[in-house]
Protein backbone atom coordinates (compact mmCIF):
# COMPACT_ATOMS: atom_id res chain seq x y z
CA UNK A 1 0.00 0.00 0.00
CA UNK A 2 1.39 3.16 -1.14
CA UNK A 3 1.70 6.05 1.89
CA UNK A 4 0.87 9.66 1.31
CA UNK A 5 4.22 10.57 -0.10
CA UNK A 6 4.00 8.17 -2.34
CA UNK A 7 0.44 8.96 -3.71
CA UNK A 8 1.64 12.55 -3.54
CA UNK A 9 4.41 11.95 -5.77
CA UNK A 10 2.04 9.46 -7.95
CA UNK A 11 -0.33 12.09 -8.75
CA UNK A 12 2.23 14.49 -9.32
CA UNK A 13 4.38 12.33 -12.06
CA UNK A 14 0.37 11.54 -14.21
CA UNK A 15 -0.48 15.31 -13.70
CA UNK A 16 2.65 15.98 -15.50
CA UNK A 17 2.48 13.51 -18.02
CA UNK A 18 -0.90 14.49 -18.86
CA UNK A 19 -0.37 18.17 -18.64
CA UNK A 20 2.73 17.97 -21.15
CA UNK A 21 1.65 14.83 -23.58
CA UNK A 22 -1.83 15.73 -23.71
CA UNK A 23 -2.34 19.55 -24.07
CA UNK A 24 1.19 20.35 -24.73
CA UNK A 25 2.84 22.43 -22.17
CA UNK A 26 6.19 22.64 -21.40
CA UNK A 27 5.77 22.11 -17.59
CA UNK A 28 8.53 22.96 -14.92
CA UNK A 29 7.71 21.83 -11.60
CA UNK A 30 4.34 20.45 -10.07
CA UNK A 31 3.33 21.01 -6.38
CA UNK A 32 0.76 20.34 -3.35
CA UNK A 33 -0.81 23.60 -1.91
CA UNK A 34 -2.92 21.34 0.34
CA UNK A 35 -5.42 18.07 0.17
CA UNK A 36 -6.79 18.43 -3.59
CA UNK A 37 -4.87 21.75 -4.81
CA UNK A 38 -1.91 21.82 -6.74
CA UNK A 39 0.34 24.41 -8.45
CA UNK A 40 2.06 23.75 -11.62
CA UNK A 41 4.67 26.02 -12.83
CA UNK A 42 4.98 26.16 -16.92
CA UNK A 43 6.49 28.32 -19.33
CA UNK A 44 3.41 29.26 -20.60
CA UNK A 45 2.49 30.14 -16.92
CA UNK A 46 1.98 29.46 -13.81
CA UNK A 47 -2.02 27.80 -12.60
CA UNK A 48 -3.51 26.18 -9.59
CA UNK A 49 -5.42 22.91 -9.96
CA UNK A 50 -8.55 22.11 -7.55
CA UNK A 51 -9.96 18.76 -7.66
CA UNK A 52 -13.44 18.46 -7.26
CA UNK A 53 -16.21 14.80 -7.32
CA UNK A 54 -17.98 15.92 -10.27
CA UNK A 55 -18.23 17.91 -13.58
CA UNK A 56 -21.11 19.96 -12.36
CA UNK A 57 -19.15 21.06 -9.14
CA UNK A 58 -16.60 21.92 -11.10
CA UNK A 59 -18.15 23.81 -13.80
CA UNK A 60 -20.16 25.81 -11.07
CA UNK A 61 -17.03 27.38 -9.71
CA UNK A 62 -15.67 28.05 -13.09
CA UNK A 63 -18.88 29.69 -13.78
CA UNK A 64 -19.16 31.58 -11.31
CA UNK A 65 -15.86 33.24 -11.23
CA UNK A 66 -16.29 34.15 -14.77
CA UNK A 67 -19.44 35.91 -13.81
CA UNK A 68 -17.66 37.93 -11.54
CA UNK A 69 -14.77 39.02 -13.51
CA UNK A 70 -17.38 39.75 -16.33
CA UNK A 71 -19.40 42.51 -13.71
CA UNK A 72 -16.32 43.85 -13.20
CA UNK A 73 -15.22 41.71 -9.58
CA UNK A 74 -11.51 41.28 -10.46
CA UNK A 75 -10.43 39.93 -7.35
CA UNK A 76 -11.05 36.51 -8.37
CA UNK A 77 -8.77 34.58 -10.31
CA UNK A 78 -9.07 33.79 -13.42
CA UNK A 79 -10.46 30.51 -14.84
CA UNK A 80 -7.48 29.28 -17.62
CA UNK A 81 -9.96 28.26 -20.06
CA UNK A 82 -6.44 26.66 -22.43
CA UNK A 83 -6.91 23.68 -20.41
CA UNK A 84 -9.90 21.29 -20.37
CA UNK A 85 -13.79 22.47 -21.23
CA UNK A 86 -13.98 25.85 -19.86
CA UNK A 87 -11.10 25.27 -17.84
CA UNK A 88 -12.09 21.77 -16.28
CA UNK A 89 -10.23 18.89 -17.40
CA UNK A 90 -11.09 14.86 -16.48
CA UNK A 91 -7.87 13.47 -14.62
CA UNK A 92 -7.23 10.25 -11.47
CA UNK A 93 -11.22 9.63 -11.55
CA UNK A 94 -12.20 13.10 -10.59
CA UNK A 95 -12.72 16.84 -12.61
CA UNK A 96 -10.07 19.56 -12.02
CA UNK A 97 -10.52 23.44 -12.63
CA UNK A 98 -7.66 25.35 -13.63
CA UNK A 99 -7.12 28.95 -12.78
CA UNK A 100 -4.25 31.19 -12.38
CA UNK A 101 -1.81 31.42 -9.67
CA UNK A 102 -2.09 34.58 -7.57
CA UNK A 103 2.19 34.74 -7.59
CA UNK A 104 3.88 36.51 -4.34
CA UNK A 105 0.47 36.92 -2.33
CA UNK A 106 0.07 37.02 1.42
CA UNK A 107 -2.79 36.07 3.39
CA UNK A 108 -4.75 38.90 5.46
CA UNK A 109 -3.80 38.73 9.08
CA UNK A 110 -6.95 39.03 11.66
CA UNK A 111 -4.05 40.33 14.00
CA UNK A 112 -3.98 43.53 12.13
CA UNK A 113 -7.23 45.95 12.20
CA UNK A 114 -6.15 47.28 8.68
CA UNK A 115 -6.17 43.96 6.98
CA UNK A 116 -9.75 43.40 9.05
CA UNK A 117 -10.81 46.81 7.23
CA UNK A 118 -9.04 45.68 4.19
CA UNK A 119 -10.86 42.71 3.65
CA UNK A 120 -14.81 44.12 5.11
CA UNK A 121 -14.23 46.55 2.12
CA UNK A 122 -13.59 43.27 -0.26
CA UNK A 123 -16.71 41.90 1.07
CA UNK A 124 -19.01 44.71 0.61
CA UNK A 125 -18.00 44.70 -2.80
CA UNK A 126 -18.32 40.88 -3.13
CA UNK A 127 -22.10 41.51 -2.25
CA UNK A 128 -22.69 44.56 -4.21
CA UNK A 129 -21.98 42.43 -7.12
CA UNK A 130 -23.24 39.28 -6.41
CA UNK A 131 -26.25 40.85 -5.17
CA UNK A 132 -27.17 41.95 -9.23
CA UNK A 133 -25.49 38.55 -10.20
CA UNK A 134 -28.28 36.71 -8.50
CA UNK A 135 -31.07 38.53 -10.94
CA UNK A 136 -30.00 35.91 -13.62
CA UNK A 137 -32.41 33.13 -12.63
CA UNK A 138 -29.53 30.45 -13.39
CA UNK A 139 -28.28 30.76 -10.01
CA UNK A 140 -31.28 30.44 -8.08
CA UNK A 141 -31.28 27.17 -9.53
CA UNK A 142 -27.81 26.61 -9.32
CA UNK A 143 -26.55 27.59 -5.66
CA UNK A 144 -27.85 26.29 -2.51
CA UNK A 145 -29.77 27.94 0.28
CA UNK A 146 -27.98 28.63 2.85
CA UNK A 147 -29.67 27.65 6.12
CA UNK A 148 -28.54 29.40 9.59
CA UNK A 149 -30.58 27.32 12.23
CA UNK A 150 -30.19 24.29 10.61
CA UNK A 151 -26.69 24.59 10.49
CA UNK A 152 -26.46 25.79 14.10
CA UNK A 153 -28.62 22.69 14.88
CA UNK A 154 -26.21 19.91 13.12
CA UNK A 155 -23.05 21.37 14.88
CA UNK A 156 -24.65 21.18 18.08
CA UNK A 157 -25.62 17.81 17.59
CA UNK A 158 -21.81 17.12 16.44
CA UNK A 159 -20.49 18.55 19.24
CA UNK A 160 -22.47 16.44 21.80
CA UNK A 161 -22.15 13.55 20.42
CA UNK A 162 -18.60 13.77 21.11
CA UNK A 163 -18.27 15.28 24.57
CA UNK A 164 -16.55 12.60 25.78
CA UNK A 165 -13.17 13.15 23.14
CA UNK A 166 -14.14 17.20 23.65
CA UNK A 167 -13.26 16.78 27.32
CA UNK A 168 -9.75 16.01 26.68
CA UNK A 169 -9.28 18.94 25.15
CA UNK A 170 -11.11 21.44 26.66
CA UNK A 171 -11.86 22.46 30.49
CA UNK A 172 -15.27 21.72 31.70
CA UNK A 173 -16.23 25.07 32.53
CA UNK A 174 -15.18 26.28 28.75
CA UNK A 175 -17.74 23.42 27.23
CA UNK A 176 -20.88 24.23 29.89
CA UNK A 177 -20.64 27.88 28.87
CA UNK A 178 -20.51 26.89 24.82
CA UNK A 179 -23.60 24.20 25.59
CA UNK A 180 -25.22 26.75 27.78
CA UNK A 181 -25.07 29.62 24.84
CA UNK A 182 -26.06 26.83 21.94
CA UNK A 183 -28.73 25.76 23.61
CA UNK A 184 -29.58 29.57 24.59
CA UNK A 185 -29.46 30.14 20.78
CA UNK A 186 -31.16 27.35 19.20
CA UNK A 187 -34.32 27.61 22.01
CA UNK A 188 -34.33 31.49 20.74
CA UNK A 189 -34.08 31.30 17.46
CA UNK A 190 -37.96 30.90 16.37
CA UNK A 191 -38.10 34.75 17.72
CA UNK A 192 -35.92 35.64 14.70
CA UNK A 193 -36.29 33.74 12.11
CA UNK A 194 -38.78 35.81 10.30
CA UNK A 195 -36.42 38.85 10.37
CA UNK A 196 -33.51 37.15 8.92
CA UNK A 197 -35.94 35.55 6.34
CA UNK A 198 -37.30 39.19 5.03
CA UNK A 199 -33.06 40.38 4.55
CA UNK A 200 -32.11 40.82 0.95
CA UNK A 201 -30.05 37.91 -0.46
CA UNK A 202 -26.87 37.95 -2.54
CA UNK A 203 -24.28 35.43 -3.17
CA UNK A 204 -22.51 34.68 -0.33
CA UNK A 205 -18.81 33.39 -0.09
CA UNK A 206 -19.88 30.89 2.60
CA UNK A 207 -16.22 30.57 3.93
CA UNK A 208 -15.10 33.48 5.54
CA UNK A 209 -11.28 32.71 6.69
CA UNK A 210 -8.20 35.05 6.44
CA UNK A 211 -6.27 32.52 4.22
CA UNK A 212 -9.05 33.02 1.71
CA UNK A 213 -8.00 37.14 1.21
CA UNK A 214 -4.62 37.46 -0.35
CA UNK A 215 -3.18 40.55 -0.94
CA UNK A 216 -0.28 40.88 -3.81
CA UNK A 217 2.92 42.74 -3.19
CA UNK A 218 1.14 45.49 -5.54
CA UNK A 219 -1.69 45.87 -2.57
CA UNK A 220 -4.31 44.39 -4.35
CA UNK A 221 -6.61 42.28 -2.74
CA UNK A 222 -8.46 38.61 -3.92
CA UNK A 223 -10.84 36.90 -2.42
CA UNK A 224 -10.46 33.03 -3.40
CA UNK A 225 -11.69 29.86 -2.78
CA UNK A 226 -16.20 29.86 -3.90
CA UNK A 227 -16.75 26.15 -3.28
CA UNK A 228 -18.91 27.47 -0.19
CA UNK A 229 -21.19 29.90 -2.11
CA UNK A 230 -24.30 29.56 -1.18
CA UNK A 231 -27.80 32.21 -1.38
CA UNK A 232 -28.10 34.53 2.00
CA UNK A 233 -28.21 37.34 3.56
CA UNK A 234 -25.04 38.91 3.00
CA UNK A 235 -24.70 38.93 7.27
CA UNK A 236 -23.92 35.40 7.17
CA UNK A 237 -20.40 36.42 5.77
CA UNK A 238 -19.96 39.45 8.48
CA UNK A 239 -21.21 36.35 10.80
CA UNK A 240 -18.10 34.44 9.41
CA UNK A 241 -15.99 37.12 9.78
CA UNK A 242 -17.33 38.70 13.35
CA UNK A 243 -15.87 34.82 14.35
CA UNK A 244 -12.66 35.04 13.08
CA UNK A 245 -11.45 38.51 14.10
CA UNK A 246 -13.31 38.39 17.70
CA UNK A 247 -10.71 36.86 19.17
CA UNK A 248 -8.34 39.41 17.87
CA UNK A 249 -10.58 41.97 19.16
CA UNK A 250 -10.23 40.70 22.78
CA UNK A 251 -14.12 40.23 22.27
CA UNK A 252 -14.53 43.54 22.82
CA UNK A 253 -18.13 44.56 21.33
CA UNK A 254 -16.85 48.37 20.76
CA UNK A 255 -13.98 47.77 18.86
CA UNK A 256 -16.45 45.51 16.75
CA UNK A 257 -18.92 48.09 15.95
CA UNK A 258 -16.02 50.67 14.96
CA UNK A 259 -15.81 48.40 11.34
CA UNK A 260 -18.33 49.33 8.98
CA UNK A 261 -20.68 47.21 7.73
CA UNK A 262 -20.76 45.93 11.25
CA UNK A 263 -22.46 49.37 12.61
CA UNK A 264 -25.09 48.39 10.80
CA UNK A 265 -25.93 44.82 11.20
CA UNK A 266 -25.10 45.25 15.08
CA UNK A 267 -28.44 47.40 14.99
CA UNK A 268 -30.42 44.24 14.11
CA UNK A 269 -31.77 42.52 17.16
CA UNK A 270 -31.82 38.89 14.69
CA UNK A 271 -27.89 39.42 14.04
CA UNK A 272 -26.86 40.59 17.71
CA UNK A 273 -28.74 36.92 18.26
CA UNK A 274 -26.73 35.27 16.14
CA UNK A 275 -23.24 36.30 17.58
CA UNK A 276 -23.59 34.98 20.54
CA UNK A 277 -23.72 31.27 19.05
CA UNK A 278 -20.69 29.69 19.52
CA UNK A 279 -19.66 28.93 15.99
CA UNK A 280 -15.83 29.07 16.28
CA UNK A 281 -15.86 26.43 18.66
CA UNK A 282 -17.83 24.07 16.99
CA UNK A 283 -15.61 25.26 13.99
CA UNK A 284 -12.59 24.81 15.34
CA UNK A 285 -12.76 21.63 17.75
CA UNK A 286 -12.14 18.94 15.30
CA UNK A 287 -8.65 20.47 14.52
CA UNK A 288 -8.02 20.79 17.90
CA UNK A 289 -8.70 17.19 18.92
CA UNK A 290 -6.85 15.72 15.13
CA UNK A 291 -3.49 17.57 16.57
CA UNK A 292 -4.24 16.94 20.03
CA UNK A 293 -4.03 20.40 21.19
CA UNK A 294 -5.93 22.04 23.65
CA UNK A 295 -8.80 24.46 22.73
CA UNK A 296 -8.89 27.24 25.15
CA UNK A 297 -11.94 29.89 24.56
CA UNK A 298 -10.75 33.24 26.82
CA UNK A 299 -14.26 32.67 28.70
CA UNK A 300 -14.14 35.66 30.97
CA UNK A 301 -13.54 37.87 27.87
CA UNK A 302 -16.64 36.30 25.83
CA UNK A 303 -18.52 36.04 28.63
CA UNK A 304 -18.32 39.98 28.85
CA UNK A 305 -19.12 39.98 25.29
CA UNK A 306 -22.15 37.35 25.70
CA UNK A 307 -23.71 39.77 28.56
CA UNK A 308 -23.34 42.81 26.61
CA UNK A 309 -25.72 41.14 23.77
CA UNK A 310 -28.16 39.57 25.88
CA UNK A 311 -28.73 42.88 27.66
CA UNK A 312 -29.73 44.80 24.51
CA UNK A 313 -31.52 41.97 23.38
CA UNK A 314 -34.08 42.44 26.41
């Protein structure tokens, strides 16, 4: 049985083969980004490979980030259409789309409030976009719904099931204060669906994570990575991203509400709800417990933050 370096390597060696033999390019060096995404270096340039289960998966993403470039979003790359139907080529039992390789880019750090504001301005243009995008009936039929409770709902139920690994990981007090706020949330949540059912929709990115906003030594800014796009309320992103940078914000509510859009949204009683559901944790557990490290929450700080909600929701 072959081990991952070997497969690696494997899958490397037929990319290349097929890559130079089949659509002729005179190809330098192949490499893994991560699980199912690979660079390949050429001298007719230089692309990143995604694997994905089917052809309509695939094409959807190539699609999609067409559409975007074409209403003027250039902050996606490009779909390399030389390769493949539209960019999507049949390789290893699986479809692969092909765009180009965002060369000498840097990830956004959460750590620093201008790359926060840096990529909240991204966003708001994501969603002015996407927001006419979705007037083409195609991806109404396309995209999925994206559901909030539901989705609150199955984590919960993920993360009880395994208590028993969670408490190796984290300190009991840390998991009765995430149960006690998930099951505060998802008792609650009938009282707001309605509201976040009447919001406007766009396109959401669905993934909201600093390694998906890289910024080019030029300063320019891409948002990557669409397999999550889904149909919502453009909050669910700022829900994403009020998770990721919280932490960096000491969970301090007033340095939250100092980043526009998040003035706004903060002044709906349905999205002050939804903050105070626990979603990094249940995000972020799994990784914890697969490197065996422990998951510590700052509780005193969020339970500040968790107070200062519930008392304006009263």
């Amino acid at each position: 049985m072959m081990n991952h370096k070997q497969k690696r390597d494997d899958v490397a060696s037929r990319l290349f083969f097929l890559l130079k033999e089949v659509y002729g390019f005179d190809v330098k060096k192949i490499n893994m980004l991560k699980h199912n995404v690979w660079m390949v270096a050429a001298r007719e340039g230089c692309w990143v490979v995604k694997k994905y289960r089917t052809f309509f998966e695939a094409m959807k993403q190539a699609m999609l980030m067409q559409s975007l470039r074409q209403m003027g979003f250039r902050h996606v790359p490009a779909v390399y259409t030389a390769i493949g139907q539209h960019g999507v080529f049949f390789f290893a039992g699986r479809f692969w789309l092909t765009q180009t390789y965002i060369s000498g880019a840097k990830m956004l750090s959460f750590t620093e409030k201008k790359d926060i504001a840096a990529g909240l301005q991204l966003l708001q243009t994501y969603h002015s976009v996407t927001d006419m995008l979705l007037s083409h009936p195609i991806w109404r039929m396309t995209l999925p719904y994206y559901h909030l409770y539901r989705k609150w709902q199955r984590r919960y139920e993920d993360f009880y099931i395994h208590l028993p690994l969670i408490e190796k990981i984290m300190e009991k007090e840390d998991i009765a204060f995430t149960m006690q706020y998930a099951e505060y949330c998802l008792s609650t949540c009938a009282n707001y669906i309605s509201s976040l059912a009447r919001e406007r929709v766009a396109i959401i990115h669905g993934d909201i994570a600093a390694h998906n906003f890289l910024r080019t030594k030029k300063g320019k800014v891409y948002l990557i990575d669409y397999d999550a796009a889904a149909i919502a309320s453009p909050a669910i992103d700022y829900l994403q991203y009020a998770s990721r940078i919280l932490p960096h914000l000491q969970w301090s509510f007033s340095d939250l509400s100092r980043f526009s859009p998040f003035s706004d949204w903060l002044a709906k009683p349905w999205f002050l709800h939804a903050l105070l559901f626990p979603a990094d944790i249940f995000r972020e557990w799994r990784f914890a417990l697969k490197y065996n490290r422990r998951l510590a929450i700052a509780r005193k700080e969020r339970e500040s933050f968790v107070h200062k909600i519930v008392s304006m929701l009263k």
